[in-house]
Protein backbone atom coordinates (compact mmCIF):
# COMPACT_ATOMS: atom_id res chain seq x y z
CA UNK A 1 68.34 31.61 98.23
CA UNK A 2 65.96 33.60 96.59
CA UNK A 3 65.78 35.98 99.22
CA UNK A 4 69.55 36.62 99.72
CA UNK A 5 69.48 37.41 96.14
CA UNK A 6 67.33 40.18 96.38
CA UNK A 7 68.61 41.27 99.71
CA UNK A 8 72.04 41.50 98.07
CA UNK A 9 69.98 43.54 94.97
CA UNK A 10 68.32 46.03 97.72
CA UNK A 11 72.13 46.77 99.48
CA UNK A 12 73.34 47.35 95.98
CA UNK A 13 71.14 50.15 94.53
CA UNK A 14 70.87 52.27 97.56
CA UNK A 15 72.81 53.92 100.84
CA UNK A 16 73.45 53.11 104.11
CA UNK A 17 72.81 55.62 106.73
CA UNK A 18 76.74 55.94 107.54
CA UNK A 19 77.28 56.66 103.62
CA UNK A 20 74.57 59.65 103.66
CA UNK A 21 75.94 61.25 106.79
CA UNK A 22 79.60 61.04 104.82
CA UNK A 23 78.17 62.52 101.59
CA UNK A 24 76.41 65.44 104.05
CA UNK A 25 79.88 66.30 105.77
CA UNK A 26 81.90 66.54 102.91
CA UNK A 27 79.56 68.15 101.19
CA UNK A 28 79.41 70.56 103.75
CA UNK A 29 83.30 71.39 103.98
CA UNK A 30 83.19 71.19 100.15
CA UNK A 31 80.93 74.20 100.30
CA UNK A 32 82.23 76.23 103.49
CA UNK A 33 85.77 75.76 101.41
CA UNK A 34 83.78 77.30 98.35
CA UNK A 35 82.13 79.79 100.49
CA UNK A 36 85.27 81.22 102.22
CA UNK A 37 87.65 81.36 99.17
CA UNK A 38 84.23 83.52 97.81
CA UNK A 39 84.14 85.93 100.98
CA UNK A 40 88.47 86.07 100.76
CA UNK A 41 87.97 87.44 97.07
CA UNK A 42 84.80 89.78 98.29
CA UNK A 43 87.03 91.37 100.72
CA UNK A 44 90.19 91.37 98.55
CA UNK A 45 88.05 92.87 95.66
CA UNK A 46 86.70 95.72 98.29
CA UNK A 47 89.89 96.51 100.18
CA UNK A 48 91.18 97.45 96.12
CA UNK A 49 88.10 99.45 95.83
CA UNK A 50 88.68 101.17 98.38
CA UNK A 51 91.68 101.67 97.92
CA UNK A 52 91.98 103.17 94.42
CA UNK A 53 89.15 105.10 95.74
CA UNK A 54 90.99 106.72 98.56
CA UNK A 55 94.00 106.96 96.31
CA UNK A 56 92.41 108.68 93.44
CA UNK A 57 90.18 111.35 96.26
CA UNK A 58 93.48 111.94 97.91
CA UNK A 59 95.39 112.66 94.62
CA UNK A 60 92.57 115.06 93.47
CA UNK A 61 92.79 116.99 97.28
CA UNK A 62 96.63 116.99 97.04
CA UNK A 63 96.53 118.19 92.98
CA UNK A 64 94.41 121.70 94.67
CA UNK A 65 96.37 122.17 97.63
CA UNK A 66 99.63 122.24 95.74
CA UNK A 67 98.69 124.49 93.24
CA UNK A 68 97.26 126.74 94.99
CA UNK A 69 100.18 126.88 97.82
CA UNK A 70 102.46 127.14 94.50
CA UNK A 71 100.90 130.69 93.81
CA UNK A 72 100.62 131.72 97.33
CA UNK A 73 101.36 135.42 97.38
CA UNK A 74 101.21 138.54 99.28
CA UNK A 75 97.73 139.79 100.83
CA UNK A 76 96.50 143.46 99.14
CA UNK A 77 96.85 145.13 102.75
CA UNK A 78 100.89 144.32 102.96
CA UNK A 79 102.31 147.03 104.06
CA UNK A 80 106.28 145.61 104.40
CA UNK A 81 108.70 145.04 101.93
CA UNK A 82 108.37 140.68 102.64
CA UNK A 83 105.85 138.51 101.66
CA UNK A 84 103.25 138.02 104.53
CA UNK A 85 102.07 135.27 102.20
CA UNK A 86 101.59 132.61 104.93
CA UNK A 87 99.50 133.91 107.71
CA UNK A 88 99.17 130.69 109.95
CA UNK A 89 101.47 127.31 109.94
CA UNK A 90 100.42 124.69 111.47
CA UNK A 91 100.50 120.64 111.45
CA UNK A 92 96.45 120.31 110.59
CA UNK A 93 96.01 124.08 109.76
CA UNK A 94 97.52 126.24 106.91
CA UNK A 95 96.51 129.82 105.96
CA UNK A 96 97.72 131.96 103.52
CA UNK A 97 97.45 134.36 100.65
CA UNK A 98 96.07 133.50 96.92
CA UNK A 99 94.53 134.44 93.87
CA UNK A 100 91.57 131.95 93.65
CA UNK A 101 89.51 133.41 90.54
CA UNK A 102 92.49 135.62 89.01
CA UNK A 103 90.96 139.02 89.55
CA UNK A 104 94.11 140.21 90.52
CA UNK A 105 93.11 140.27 93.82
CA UNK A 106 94.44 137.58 96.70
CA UNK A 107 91.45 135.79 98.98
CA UNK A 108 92.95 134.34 102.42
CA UNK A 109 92.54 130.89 102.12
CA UNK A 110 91.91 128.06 104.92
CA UNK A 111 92.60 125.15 104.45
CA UNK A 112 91.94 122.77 108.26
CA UNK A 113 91.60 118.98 109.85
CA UNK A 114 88.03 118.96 111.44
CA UNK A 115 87.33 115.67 112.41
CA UNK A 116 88.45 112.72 109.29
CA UNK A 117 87.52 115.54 107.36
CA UNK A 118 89.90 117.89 105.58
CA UNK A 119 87.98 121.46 104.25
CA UNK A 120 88.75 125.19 103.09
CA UNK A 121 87.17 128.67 103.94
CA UNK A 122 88.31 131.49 102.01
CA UNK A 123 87.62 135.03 102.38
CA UNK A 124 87.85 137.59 99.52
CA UNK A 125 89.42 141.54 100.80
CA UNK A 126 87.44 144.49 100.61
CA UNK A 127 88.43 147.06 98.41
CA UNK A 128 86.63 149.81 99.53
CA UNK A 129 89.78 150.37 102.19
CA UNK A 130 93.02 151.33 100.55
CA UNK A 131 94.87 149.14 101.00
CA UNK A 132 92.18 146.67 100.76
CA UNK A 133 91.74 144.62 104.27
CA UNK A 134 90.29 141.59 105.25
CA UNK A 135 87.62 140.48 107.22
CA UNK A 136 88.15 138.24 110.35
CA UNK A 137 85.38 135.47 109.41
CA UNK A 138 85.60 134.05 106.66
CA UNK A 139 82.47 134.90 103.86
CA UNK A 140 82.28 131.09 102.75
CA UNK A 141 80.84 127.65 104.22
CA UNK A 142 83.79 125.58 104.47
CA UNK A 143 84.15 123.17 101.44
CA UNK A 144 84.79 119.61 101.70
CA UNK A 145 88.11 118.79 100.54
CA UNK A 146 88.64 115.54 101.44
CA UNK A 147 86.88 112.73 103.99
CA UNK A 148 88.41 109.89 105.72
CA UNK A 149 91.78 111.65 106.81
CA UNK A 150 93.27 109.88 109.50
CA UNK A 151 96.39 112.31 110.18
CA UNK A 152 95.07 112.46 113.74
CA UNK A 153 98.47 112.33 114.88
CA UNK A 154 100.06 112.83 112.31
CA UNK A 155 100.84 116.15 110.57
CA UNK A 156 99.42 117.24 107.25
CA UNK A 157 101.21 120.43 106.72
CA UNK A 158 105.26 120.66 107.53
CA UNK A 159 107.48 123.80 106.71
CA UNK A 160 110.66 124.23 104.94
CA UNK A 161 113.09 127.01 104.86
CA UNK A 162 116.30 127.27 103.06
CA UNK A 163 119.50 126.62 104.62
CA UNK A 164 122.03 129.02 102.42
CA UNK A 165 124.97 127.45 103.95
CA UNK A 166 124.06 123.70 103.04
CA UNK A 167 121.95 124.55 100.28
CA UNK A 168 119.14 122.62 100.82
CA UNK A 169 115.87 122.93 102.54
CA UNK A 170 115.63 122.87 106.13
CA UNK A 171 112.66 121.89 108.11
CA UNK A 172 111.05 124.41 110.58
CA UNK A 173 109.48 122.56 113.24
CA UNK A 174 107.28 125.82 114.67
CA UNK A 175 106.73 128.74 112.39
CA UNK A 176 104.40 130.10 115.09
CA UNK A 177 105.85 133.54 114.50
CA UNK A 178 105.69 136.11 111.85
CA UNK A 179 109.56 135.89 111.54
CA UNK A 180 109.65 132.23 111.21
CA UNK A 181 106.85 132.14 108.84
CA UNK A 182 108.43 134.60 106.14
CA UNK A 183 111.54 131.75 105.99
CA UNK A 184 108.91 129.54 105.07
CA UNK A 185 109.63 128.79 101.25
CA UNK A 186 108.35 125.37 100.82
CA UNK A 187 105.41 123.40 102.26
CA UNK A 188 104.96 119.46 102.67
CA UNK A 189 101.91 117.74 102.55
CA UNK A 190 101.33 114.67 103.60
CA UNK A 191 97.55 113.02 103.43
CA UNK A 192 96.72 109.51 104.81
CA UNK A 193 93.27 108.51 103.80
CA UNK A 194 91.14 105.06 104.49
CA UNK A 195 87.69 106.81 103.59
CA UNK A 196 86.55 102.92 105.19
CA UNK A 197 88.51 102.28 107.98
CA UNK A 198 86.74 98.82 108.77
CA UNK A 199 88.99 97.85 105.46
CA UNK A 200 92.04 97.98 107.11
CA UNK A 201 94.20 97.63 103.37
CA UNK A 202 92.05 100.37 101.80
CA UNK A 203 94.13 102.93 102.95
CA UNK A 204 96.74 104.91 101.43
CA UNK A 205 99.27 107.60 101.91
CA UNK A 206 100.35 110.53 99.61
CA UNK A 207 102.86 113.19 99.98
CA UNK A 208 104.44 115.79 98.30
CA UNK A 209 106.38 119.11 98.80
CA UNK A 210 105.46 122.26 97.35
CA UNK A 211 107.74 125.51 96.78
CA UNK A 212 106.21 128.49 97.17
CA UNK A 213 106.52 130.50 93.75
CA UNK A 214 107.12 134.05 95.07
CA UNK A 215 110.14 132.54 97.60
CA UNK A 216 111.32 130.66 95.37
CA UNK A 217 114.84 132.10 93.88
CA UNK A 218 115.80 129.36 91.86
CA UNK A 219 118.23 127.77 94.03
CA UNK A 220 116.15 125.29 95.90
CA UNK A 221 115.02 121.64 94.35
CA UNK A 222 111.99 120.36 95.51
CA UNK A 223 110.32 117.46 95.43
């Protein structure tokens, strides 16, 4: 009797085998439940990082090209009676005509795709020829604009002349010509940035449309 008594006493203040493997398992899934709600909120938390990140980079990239597009305006060695403000027009390349450091004098500006990364060359006219000319390289490193652009396909610059009998802007799908690009009176720009691509929701997409100041008559809305 007296032993059943304190075998009953010994089953009562410990665990079985069986019990300790349960208590193990669910322990276990308690903590790979704890551990993957933690790594859903990591990534969550990052992809919004990144995100604002990309959004704010892009915003500052698209705040400089726009303005300086705005004030695009003829180059010192214009010779013609219409603008030659935009000397190249192209889906991942732009050049044209500005004022950078208002001297009063317009630098050719570059602004080109190489790669994720967007950048800008300038190069300032020499005065010594009358009228001042420019040189055919450019007399700066390229600068960094922006990194992680992933307009690989698509474009980052579109074109926009004005359709008198609509009255509206009209898109020009090739100003590869001098003709075509002096109809030019509005430029689009359109950036889509992830600067961390392996966080696929970190991306964003900006665009904008800019009107070209000296083209711009007063008829034409933009957006």
């Amino acid at each position: 009797m007296r032993y059943l008594e304190t075998r009953k006493l010994r089953g009562e203040s410990g665990f079985t085998l069986t019990e300790l493997i349960v208590v193990v398992l669910i322990a276990g899934i308690v903590s790979v439940a704890v551990l993957s709600f933690y790594l859903s909120i990591s990534r969550s938390s990052a992809d919004q990082m990144t995100r604002i990140q990309s959004q704010d980079s892009a915003r500052s990239a698209m705040y400089e090209m726009s303005r300086f597009i705005r004030a695009a305006c003829s180059s010192e060695s214009n010779l013609t009676k219409t603008s030659d403000a935009l000397v190249l027009a192209d889906p991942h390349e732009c050049v044209f005509f500005v004022d950078i450091d208002g001297d009063d004098l317009a630098e050719r500006v570059r602004y080109y795709l190489s790669g994720a990364t967007l950048r800008m060359q300038k190069a300032e006219p020499d005065t010594e020829d009358s009228p001042a000319t420019y040189p055919d390289e450019y007399d700066s490193d390229a600068v960094v604009v922006l990194d992680g652009v992933r307009n690989d396909e698509d474009a980052i610059f579109s074109y926009y002349g004005y359709d008198e009998d609509r009255g509206e802007l009209e898109e020009i799908p090739d100003a590869s010509t001098d003709a075509l690009r002096r109809d030019v009176v509005a430029i689009g720009l359109r950036l889509t940035v992830n600067e961390k691509p392996e966080l696929a929701k970190g991306g964003v997409e900006l665009s904008t449309r800019v009107l070209i100041r000296q083209r711009y008559d007063g008829g034409i809305s933009g957006s």
